[in-house]
Structure formats: C-alpha cells, structure tokens
PDB file of N, CA and C in Angstrom:
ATOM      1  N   UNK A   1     395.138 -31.073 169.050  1.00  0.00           N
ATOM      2  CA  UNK A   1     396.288 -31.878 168.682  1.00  0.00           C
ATOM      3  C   UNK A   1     397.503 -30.996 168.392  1.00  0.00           C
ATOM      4  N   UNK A   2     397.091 -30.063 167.764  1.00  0.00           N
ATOM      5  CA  UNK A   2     398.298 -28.926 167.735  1.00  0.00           C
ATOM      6  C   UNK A   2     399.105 -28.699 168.489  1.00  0.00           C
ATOM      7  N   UNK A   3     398.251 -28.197 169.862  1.00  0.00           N
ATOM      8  CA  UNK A   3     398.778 -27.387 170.807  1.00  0.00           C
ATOM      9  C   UNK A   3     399.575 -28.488 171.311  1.00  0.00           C
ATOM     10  N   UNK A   4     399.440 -30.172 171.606  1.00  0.00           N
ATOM     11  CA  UNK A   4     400.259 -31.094 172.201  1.00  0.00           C
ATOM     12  C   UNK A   4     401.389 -31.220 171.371  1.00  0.00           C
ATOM     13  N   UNK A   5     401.427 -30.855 170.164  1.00  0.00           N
ATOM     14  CA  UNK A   5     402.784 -31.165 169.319  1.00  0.00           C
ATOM     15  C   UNK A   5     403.498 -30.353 169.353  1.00  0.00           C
ATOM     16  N   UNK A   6     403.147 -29.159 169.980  1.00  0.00           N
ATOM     17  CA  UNK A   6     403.973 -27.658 170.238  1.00  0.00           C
ATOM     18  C   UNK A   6     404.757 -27.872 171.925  1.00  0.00           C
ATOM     19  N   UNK A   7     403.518 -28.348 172.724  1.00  0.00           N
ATOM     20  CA  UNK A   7     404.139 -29.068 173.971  1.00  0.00           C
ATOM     21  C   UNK A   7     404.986 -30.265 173.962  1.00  0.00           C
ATOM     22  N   UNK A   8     405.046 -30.754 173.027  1.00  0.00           N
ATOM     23  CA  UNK A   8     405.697 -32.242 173.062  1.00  0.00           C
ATOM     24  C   UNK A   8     407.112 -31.354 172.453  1.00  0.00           C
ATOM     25  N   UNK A   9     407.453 -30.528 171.561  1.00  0.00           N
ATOM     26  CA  UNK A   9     408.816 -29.641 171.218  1.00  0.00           C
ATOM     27  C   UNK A   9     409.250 -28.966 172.137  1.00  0.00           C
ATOM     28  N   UNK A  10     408.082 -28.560 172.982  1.00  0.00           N
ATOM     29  CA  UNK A  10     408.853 -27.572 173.671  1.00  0.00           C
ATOM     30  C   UNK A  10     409.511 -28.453 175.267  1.00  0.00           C
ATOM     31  N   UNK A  11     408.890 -29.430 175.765  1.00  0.00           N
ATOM     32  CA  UNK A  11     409.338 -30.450 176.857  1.00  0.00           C
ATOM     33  C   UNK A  11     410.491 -31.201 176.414  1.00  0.00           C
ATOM     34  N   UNK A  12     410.437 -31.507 174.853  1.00  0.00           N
ATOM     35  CA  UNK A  12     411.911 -32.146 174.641  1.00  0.00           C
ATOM     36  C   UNK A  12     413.368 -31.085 174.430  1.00  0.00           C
ATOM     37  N   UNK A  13     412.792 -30.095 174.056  1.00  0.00           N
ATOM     38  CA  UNK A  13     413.619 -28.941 173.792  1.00  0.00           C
ATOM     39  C   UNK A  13     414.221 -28.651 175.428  1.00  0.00           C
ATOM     40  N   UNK A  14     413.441 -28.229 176.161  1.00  0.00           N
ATOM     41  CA  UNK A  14     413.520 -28.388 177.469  1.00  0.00           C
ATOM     42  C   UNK A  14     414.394 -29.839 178.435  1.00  0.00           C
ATOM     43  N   UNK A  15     414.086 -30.944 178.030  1.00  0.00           N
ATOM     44  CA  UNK A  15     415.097 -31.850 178.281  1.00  0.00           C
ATOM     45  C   UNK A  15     416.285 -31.919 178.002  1.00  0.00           C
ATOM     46  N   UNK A  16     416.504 -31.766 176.690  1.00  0.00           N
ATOM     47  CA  UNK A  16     417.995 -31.356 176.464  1.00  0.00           C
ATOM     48  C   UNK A  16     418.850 -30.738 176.938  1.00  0.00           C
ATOM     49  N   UNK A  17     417.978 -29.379 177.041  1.00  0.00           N
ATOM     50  CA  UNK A  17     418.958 -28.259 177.321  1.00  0.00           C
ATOM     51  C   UNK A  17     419.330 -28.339 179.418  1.00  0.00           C
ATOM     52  N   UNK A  18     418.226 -29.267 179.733  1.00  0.00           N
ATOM     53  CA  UNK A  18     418.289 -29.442 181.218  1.00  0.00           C
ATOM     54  C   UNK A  18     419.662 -30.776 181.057  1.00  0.00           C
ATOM     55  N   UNK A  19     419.944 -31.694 180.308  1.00  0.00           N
ATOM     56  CA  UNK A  19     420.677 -32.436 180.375  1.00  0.00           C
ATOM     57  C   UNK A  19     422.184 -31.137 179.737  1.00  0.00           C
ATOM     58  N   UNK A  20     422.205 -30.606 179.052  1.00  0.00           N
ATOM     59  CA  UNK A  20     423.151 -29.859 178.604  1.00  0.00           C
ATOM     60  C   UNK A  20     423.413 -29.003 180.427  1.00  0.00           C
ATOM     61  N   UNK A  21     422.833 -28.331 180.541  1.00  0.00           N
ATOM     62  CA  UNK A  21     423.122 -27.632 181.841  1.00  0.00           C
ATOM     63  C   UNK A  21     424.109 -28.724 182.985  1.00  0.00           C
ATOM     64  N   UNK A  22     422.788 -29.822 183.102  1.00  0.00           N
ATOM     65  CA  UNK A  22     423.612 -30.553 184.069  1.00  0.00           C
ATOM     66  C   UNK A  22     425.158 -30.942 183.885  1.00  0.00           C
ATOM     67  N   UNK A  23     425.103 -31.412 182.679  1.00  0.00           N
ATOM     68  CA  UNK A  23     426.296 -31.687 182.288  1.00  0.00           C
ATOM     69  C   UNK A  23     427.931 -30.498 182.520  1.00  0.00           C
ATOM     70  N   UNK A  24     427.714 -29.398 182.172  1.00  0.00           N
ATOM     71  CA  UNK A  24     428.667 -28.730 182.423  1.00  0.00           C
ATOM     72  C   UNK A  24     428.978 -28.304 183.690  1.00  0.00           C
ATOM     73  N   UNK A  25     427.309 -28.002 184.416  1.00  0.00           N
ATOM     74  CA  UNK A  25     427.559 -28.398 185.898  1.00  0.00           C
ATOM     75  C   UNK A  25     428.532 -29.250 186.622  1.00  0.00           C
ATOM     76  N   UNK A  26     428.265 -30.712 186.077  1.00  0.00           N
ATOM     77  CA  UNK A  26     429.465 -31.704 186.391  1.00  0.00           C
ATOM     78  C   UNK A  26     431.229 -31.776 185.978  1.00  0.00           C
ATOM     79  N   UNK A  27     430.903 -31.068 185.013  1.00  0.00           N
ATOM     80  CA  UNK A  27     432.163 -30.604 184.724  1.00  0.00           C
ATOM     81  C   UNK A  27     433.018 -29.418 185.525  1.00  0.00           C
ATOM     82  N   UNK A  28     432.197 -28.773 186.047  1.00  0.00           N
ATOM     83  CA  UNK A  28     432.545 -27.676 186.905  1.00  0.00           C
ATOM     84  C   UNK A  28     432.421 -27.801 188.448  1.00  0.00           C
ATOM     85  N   UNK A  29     432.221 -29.105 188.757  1.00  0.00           N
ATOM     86  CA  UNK A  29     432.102 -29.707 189.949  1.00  0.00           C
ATOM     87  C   UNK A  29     430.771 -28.079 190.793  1.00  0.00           C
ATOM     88  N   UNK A  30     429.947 -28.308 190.295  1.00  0.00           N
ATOM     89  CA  UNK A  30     429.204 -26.627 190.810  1.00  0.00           C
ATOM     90  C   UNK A  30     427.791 -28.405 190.984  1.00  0.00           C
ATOM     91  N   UNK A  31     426.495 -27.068 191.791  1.00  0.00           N
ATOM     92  CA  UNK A  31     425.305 -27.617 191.928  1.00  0.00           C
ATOM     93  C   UNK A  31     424.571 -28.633 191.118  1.00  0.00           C
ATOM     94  N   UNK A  32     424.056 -29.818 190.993  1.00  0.00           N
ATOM     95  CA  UNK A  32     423.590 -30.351 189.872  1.00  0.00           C
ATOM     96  C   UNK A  32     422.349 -30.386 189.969  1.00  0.00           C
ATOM     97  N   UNK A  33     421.477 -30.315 188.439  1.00  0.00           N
ATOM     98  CA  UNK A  33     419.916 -30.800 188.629  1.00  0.00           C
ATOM     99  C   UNK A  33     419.930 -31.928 189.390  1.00  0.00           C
ATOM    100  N   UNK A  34     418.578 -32.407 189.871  1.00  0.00           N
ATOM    101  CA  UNK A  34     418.666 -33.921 190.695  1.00  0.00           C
ATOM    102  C   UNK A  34     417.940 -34.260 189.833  1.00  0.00           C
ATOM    103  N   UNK A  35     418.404 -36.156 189.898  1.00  0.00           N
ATOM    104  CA  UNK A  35     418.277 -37.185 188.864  1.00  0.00           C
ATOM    105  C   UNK A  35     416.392 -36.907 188.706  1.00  0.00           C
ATOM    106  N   UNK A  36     416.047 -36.999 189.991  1.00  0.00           N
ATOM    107  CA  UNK A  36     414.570 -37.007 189.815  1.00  0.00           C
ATOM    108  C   UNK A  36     413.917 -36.013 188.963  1.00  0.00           C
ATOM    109  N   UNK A  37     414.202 -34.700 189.179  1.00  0.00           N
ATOM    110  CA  UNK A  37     414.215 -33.591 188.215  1.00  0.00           C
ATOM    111  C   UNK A  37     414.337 -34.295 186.317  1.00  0.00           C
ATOM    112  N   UNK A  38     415.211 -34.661 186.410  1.00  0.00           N
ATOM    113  CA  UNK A  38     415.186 -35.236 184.925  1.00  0.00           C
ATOM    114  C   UNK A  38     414.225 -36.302 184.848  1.00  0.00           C
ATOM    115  N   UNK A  39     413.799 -37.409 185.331  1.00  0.00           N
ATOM    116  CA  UNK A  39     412.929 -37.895 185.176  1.00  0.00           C
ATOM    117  C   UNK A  39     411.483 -37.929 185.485  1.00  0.00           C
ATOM    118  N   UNK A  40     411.807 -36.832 185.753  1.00  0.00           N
ATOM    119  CA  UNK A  40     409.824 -36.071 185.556  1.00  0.00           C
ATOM    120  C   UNK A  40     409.879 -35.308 184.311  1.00  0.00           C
ATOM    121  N   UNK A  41     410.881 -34.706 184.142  1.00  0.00           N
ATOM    122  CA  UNK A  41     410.862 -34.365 182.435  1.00  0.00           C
ATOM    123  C   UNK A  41     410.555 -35.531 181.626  1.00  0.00           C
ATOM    124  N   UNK A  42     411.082 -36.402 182.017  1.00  0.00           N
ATOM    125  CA  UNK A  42     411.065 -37.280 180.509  1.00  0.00           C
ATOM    126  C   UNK A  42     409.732 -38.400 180.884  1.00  0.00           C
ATOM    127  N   UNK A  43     409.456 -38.011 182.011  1.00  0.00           N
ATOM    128  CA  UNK A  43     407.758 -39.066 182.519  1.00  0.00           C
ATOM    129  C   UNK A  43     406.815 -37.815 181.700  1.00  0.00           C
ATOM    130  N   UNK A  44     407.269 -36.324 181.735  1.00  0.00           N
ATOM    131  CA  UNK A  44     406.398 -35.964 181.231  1.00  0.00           C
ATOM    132  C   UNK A  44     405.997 -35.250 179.313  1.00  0.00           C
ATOM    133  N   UNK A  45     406.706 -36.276 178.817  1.00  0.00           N
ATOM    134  CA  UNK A  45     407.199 -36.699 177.180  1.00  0.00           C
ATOM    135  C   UNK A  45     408.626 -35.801 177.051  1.00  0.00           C
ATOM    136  N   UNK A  46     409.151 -35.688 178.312  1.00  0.00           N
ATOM    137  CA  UNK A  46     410.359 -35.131 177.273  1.00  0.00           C
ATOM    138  C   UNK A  46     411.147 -36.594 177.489  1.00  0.00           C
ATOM    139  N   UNK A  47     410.990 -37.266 177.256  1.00  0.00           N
ATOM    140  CA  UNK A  47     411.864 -38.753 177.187  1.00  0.00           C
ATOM    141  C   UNK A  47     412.963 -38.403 176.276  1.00  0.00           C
ATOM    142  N   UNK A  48     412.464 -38.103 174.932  1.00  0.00           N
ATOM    143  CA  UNK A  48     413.144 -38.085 173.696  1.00  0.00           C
ATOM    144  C   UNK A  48     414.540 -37.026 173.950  1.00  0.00           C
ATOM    145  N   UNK A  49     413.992 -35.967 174.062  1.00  0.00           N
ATOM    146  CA  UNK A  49     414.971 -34.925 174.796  1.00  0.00           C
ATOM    147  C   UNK A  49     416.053 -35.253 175.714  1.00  0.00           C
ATOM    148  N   UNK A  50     415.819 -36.054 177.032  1.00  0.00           N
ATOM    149  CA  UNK A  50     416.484 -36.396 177.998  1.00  0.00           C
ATOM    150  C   UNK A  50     417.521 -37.731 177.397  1.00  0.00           C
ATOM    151  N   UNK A  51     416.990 -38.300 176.188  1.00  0.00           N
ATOM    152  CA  UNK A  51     417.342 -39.355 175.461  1.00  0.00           C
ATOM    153  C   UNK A  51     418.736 -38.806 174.298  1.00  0.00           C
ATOM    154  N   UNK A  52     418.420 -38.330 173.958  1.00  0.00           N
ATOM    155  CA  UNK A  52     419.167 -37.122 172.378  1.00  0.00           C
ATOM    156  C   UNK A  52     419.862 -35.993 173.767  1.00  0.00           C
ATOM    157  N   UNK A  53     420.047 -35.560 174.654  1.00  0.00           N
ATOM    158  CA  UNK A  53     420.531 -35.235 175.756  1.00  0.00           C
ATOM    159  C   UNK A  53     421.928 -35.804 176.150  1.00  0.00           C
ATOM    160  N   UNK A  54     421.631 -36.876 176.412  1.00  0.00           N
ATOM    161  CA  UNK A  54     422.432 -37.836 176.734  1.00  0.00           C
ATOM    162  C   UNK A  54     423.240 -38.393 175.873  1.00  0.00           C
ATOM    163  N   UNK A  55     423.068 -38.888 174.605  1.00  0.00           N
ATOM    164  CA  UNK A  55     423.994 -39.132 173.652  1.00  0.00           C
ATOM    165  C   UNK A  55     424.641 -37.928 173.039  1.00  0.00           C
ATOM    166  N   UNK A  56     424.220 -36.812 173.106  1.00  0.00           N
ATOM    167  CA  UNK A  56     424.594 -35.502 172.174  1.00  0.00           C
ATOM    168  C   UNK A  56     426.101 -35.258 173.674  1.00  0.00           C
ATOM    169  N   UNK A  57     425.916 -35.231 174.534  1.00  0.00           N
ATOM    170  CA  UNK A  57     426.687 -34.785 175.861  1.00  0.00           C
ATOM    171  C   UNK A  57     427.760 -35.856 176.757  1.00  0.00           C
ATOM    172  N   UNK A  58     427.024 -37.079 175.732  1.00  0.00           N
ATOM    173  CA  UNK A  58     427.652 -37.900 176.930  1.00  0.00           C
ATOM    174  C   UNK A  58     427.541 -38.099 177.995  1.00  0.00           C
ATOM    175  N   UNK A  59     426.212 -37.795 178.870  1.00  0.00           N
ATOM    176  CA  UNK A  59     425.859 -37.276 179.975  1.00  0.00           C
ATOM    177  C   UNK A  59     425.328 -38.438 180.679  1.00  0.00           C
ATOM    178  N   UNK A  60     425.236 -39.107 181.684  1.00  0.00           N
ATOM    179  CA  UNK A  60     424.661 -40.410 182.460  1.00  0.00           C
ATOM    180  C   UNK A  60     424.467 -41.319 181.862  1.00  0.00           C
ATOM    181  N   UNK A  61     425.625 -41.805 181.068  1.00  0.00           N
ATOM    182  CA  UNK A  61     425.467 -42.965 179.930  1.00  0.00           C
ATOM    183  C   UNK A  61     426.153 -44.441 181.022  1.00  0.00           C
ATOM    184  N   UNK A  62     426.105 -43.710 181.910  1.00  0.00           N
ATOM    185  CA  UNK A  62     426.720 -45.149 182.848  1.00  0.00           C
ATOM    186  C   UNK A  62     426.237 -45.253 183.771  1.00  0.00           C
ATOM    187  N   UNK A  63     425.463 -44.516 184.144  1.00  0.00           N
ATOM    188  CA  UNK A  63     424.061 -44.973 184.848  1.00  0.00           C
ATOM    189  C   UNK A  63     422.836 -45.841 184.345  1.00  0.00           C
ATOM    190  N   UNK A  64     422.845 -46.903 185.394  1.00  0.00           N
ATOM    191  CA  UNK A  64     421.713 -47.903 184.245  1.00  0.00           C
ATOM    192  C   UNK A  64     420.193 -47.424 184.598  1.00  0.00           C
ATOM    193  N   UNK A  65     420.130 -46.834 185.690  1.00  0.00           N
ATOM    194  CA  UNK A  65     418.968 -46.391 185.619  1.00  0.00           C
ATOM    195  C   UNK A  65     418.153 -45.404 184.551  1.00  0.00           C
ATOM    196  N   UNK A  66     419.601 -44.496 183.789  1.00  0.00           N
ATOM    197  CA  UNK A  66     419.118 -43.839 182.525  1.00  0.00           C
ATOM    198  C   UNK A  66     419.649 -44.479 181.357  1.00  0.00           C
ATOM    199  N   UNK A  67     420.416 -45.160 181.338  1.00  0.00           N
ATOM    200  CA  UNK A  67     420.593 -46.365 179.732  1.00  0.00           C
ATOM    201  C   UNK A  67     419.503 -46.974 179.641  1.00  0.00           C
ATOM    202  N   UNK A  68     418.670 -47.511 180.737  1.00  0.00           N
ATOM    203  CA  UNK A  68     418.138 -48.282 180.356  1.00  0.00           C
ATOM    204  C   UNK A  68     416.360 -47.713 180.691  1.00  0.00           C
ATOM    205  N   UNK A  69     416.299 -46.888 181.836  1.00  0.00           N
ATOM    206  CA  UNK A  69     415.146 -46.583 182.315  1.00  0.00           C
ATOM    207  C   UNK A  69     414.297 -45.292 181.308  1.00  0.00           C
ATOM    208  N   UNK A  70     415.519 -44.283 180.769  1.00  0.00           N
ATOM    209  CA  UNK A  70     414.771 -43.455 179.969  1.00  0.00           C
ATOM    210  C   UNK A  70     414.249 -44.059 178.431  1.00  0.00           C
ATOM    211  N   UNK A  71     414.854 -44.965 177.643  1.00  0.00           N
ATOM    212  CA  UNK A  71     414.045 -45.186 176.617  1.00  0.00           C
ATOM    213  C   UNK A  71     413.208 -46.778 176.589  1.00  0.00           C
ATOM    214  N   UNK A  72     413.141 -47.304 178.145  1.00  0.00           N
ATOM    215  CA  UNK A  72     411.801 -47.597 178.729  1.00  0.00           C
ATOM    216  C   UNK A  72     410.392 -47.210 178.682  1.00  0.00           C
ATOM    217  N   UNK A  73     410.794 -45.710 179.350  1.00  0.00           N
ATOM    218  CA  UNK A  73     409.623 -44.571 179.273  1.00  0.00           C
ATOM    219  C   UNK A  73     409.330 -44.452 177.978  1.00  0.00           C
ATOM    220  N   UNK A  74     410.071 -44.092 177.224  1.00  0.00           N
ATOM    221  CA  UNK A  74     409.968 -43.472 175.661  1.00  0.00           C
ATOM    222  C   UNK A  74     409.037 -44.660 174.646  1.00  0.00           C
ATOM    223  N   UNK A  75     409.180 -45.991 175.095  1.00  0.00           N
ATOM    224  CA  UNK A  75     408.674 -47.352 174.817  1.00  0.00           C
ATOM    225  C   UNK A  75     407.364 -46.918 175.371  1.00  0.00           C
ATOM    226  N   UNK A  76     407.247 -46.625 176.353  1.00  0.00           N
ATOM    227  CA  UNK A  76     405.996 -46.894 176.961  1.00  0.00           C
ATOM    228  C   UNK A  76     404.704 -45.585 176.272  1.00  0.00           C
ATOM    229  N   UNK A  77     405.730 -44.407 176.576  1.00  0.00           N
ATOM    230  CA  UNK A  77     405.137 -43.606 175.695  1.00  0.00           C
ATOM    231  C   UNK A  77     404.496 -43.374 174.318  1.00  0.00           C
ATOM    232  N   UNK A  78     405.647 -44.193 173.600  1.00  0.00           N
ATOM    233  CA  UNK A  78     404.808 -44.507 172.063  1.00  0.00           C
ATOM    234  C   UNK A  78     404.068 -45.179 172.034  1.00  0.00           C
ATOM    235  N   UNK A  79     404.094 -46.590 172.885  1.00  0.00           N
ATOM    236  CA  UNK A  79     402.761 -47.377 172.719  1.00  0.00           C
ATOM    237  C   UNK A  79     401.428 -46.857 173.069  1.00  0.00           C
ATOM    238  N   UNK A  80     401.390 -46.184 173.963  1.00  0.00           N
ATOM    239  CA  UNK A  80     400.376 -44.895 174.647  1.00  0.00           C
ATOM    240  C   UNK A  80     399.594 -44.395 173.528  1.00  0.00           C
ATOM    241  N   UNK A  81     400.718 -43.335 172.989  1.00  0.00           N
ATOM    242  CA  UNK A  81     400.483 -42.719 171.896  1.00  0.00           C
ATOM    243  C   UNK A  81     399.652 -43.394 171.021  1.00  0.00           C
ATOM    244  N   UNK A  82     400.283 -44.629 170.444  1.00  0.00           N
ATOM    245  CA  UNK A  82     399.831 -44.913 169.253  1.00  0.00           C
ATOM    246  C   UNK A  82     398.482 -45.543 169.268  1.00  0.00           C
ATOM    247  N   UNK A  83     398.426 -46.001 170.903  1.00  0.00           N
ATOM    248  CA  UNK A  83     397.081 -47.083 171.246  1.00  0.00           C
ATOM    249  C   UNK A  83     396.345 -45.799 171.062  1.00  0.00           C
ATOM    250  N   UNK A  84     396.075 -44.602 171.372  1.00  0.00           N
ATOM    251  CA  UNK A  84     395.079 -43.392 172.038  1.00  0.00           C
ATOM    252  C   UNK A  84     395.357 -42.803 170.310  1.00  0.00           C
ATOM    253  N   UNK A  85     396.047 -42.554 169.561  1.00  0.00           N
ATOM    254  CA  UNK A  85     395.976 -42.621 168.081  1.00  0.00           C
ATOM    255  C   UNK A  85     394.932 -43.166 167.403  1.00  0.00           C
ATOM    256  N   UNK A  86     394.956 -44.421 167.405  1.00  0.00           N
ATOM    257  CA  UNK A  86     394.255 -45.797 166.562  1.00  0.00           C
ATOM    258  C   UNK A  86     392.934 -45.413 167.067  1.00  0.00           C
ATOM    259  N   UNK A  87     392.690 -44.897 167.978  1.00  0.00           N
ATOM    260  CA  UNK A  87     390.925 -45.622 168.339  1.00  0.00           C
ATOM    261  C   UNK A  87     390.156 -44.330 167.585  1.00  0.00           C
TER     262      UNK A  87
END
C-alpha cells in the first residue's frame, strides 16, 4: 500500500508539471504534449494532477472534453478506490 501512495504522488506530481510544460508551450506557440498523452496520465491516477494542472495554469479549461472528462475519471477512480478499500 505504501509503495501505491508514493506512485499515486509521484503520477500526480508528474501531471501537473506535464500540464505546466504544455501550457507555456502554448504560449510560445513551440511543440505541444498531445491531448492523448495527458489523458493516459490521468487514466493512469494522475487525474488529480492533470485536474490541479489545469486550474493552477488555466490550461484546457475550454475544452469540454477536459472540464468535463478529467474529473469524470477522477469520479470513477475514487469509487474504484474506495469499492477495492471496503472489502
């Protein structure tokens, strides 16, 4: 259980800083991560990250596929969690 709570910091830590990158990217009209790229981060618990990413940056907040699709995942994820918790 440890070692997943060290992975679960270090994938959201990792989301962020991939939404921070992209972001100045766009600002600099230079190469961008691709959307899919971010959402395998956050399919693979960095939700939260890619989530706190986005509001910290301002970053694809007008895209509905990430307003609405990343804390979908993050929904889906806690229920996961908490069902595989309980038993």
């Amino acid at each position: 259980m440890k070692i997943f709570l060290y992975y679960l910091l270090l994938i959201n830590l990792f989301g962020f800083i991939l939404m921070y990158i992209d972001k100045r990217k766009s600002m600099k009209g230079r190469w961008r991560i691709p959307e899919k790229n971010l959402f395998i981060t956050a399919v693979a618990f960095g939700s939260l990250g890619i989530f706190l990413g986005m509001r910290a940056f301002r970053h694809k907040t007008k895209h509905n596929s990430f307003v609405f699709g990343i804390p979908f995942i993050m929904v889906v994820q806690l229920v996961g969690l908490a069902s595989y918790l309980t038993k």
